[in-house]
C-alpha atoms as a PDB file:
ATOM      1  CA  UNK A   1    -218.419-139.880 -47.185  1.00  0.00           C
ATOM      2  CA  UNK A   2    -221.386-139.287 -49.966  1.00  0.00           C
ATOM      3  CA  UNK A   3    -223.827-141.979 -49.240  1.00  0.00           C
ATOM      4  CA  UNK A   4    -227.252-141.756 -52.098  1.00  0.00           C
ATOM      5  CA  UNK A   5    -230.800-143.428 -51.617  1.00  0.00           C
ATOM      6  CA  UNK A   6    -231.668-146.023 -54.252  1.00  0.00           C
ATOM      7  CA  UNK A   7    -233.169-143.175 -56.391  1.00  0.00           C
ATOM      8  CA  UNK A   8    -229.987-141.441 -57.085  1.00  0.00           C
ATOM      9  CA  UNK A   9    -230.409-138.683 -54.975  1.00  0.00           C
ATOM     10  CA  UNK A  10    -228.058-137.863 -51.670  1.00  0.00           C
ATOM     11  CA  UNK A  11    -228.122-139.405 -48.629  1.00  0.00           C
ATOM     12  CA  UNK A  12    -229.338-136.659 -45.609  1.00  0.00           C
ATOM     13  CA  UNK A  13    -227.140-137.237 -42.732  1.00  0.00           C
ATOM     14  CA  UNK A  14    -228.415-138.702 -39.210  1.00  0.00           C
ATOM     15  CA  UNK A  15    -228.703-135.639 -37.395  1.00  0.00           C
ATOM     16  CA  UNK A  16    -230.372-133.481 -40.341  1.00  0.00           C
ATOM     17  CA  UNK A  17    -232.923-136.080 -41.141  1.00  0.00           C
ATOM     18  CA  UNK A  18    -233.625-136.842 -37.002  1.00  0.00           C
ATOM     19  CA  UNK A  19    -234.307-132.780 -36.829  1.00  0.00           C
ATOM     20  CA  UNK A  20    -236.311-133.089 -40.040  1.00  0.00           C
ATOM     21  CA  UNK A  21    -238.336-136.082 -38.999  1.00  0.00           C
ATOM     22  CA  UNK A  22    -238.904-134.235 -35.373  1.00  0.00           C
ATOM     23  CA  UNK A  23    -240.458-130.985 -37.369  1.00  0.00           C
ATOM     24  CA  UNK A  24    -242.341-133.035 -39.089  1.00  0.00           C
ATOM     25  CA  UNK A  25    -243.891-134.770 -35.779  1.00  0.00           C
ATOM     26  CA  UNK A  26    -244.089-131.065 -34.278  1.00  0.00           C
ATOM     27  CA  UNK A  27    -246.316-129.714 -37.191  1.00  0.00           C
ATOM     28  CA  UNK A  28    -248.420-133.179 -37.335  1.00  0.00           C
ATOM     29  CA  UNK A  29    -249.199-133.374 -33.344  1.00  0.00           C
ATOM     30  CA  UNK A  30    -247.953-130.021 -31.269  1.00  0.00           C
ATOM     31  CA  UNK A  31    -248.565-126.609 -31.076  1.00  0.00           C
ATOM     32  CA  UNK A  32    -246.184-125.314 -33.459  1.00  0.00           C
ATOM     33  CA  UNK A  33    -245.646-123.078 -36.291  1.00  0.00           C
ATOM     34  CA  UNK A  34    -243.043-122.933 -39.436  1.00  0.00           C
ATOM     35  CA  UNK A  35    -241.360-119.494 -40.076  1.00  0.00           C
ATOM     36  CA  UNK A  36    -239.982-119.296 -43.395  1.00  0.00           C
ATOM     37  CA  UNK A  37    -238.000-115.625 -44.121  1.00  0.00           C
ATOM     38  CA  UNK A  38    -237.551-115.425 -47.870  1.00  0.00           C
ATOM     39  CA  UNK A  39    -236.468-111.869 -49.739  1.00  0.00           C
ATOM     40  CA  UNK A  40    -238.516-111.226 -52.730  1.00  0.00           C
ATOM     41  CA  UNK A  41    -236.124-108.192 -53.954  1.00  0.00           C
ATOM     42  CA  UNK A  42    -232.616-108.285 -53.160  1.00  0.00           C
ATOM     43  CA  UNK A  43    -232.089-104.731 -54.943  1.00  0.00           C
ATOM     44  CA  UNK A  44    -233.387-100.947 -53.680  1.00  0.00           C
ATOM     45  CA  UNK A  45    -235.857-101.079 -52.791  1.00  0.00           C
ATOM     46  CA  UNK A  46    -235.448-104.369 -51.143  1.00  0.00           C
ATOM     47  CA  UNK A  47    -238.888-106.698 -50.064  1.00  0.00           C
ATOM     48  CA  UNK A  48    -238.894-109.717 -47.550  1.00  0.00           C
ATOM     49  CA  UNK A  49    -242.237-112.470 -47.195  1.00  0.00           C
ATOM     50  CA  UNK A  50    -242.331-114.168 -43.951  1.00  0.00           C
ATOM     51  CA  UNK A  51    -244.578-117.498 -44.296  1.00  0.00           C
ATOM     52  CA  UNK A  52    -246.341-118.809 -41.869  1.00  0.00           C
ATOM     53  CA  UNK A  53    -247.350-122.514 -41.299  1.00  0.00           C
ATOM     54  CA  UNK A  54    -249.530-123.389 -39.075  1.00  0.00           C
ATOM     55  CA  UNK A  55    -249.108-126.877 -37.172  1.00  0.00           C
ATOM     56  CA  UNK A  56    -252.422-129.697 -37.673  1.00  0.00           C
ATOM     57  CA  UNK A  57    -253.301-129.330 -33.631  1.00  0.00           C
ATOM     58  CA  UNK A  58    -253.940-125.397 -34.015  1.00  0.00           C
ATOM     59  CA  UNK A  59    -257.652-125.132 -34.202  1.00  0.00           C
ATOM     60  CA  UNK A  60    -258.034-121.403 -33.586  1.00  0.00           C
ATOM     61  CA  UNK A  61    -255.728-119.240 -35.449  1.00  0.00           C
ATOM     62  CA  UNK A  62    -257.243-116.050 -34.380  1.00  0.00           C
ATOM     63  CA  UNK A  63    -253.637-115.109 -32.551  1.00  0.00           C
ATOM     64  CA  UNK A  64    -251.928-114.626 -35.814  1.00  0.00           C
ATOM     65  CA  UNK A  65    -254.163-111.794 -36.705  1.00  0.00           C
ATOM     66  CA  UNK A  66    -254.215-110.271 -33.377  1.00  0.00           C
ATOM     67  CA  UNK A  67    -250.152-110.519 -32.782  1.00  0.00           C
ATOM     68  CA  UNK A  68    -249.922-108.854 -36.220  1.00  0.00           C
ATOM     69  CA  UNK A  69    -252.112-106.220 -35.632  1.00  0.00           C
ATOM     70  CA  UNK A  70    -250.832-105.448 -32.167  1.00  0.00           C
ATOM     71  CA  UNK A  71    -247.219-105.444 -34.434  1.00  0.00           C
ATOM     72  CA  UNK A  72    -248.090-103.291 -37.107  1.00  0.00           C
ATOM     73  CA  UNK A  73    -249.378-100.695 -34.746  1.00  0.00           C
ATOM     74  CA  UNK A  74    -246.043-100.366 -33.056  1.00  0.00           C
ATOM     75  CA  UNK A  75    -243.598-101.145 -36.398  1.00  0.00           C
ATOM     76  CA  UNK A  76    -242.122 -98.559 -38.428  1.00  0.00           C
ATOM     77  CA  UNK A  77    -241.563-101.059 -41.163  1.00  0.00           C
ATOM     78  CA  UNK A  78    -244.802-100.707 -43.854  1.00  0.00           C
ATOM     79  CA  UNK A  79    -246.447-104.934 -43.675  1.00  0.00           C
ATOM     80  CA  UNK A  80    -248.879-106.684 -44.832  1.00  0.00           C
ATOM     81  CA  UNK A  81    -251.005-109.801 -43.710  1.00  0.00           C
ATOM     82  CA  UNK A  82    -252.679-112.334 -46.061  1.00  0.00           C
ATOM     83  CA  UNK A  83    -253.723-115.425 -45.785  1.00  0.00           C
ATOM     84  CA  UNK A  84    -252.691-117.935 -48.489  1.00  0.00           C
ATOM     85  CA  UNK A  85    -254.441-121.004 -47.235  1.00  0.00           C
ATOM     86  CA  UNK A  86    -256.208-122.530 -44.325  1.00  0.00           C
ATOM     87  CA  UNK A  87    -253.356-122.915 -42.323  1.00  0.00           C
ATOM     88  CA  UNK A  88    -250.591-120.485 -43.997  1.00  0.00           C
ATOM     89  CA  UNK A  89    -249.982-117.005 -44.057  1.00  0.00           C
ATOM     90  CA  UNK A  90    -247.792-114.660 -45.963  1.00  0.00           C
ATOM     91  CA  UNK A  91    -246.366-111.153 -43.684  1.00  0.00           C
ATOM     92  CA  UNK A  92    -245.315-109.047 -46.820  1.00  0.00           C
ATOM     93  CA  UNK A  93    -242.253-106.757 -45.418  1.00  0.00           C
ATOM     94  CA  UNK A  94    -241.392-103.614 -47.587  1.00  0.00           C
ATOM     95  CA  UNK A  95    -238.525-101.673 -47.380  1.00  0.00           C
ATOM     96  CA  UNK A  96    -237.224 -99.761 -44.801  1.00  0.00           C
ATOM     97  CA  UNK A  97    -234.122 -98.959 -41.986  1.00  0.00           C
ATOM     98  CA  UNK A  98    -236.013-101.249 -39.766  1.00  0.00           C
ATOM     99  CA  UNK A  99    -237.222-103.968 -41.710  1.00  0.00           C
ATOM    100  CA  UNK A 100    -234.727-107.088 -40.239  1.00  0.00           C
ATOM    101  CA  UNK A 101    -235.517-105.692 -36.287  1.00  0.00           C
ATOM    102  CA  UNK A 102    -239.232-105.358 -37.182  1.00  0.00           C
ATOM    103  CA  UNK A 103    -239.608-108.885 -38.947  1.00  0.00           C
ATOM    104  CA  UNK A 104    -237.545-110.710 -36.004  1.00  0.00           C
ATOM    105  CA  UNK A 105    -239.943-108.556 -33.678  1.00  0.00           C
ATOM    106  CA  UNK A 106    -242.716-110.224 -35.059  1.00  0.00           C
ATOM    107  CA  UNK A 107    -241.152-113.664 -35.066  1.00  0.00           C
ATOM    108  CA  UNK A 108    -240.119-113.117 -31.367  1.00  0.00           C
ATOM    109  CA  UNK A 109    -243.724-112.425 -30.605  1.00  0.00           C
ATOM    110  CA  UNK A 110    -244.635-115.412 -32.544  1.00  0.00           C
ATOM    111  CA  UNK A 111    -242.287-117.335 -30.306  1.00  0.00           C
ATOM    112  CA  UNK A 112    -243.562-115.977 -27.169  1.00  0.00           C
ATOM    113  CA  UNK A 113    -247.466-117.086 -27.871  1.00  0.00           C
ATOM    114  CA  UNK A 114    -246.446-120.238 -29.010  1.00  0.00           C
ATOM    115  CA  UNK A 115    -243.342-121.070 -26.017  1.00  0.00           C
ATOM    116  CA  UNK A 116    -240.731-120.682 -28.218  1.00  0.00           C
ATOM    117  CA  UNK A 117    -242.529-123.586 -30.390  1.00  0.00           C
ATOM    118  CA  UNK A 118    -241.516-122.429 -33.737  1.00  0.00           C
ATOM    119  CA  UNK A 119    -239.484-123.901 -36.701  1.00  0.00           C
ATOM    120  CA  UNK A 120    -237.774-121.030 -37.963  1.00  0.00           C
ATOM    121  CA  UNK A 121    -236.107-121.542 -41.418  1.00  0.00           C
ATOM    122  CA  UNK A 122    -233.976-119.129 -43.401  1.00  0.00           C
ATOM    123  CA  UNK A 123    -235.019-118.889 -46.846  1.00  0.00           C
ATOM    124  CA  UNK A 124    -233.175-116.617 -48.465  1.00  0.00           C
ATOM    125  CA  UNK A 125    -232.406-114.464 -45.839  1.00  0.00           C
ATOM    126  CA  UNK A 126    -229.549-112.806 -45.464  1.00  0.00           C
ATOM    127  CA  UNK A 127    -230.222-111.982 -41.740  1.00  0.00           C
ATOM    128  CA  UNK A 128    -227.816-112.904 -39.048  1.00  0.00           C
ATOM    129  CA  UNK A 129    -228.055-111.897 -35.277  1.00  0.00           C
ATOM    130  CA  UNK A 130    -225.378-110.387 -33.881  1.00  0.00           C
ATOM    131  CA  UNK A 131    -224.232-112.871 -31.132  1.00  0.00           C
ATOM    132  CA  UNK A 132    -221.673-110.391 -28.570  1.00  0.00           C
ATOM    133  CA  UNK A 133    -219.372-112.339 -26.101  1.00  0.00           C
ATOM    134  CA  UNK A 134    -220.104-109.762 -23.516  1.00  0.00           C
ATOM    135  CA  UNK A 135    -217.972-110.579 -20.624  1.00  0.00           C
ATOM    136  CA  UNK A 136    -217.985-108.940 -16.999  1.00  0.00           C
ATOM    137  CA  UNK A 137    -214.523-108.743 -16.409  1.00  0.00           C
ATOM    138  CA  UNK A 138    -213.766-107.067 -19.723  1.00  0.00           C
ATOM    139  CA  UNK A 139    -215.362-103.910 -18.434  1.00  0.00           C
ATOM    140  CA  UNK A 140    -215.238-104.195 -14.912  1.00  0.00           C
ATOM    141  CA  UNK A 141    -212.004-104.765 -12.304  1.00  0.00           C
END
């Protein structure tokens, strides 16, 4: 059932708005960052913008720098870093074979820093991980 707020616009469901009222307490009072994967240029030759938020509680934000460059040294994906805003960032991701493993590489690392404390959100991306049911007993007697 469609439920709407007094303004005319929809109703979120419990669980979304519990998850979106917990990111919100996560960027106000933890250690946490927002991941945002957006692609600028569907079509050839195709361009992806990771943005990065930066929770409130993060007072040095030297690590975002240093994880890139330590990144961009090892990708084969052509990136960029720049910084949008005191707390956000923008990883520009051009094209190449390698651009979706590079830009989850860099998210991963993200992740790791931080203990897996980051919102990631979609965007636009078209992305998906392949999830394999590997089973044991499908290979071995």
């Amino acid at each position: 059932m469609v439920e709407f707020n007094p303004d005319g616009s929809l109703k979120l469901p419990g669980h979304v708005q519990r998850r979106k009222d917990e990111n919100l307490d996560r960027m106000r009072r933890g250690l946490c960052m927002r991941i945002r994967r957006e692609v600028v240029n569907f079509s050839a030759p195709k361009k992806c913008i990771l943005k990065l938020t930066l929770s409130e509680a993060i007072a040095d934000q030297r690590f975002v720098e240093t994880i890139y460059n330590y990144f961009s040294g090892s990708a084969k994906t052509p990136t960029k870093l720049r910084r949008t805003g005191p707390k956000e960032y923008e990883v520009e991701i051009e094209t190449d074979f390698r651009r979706c493993s590079d830009c989850q590489s860099l998210i991963n690392r993200y992740k790791e820093h931080l203990d897996r404390n980051v919102i990631e959100e979609k965007g636009s991306c078209t992305f998906t991980r392949h999830i394999r049911n590997w089973s044991e007993e499908d290979y071995f007697d």
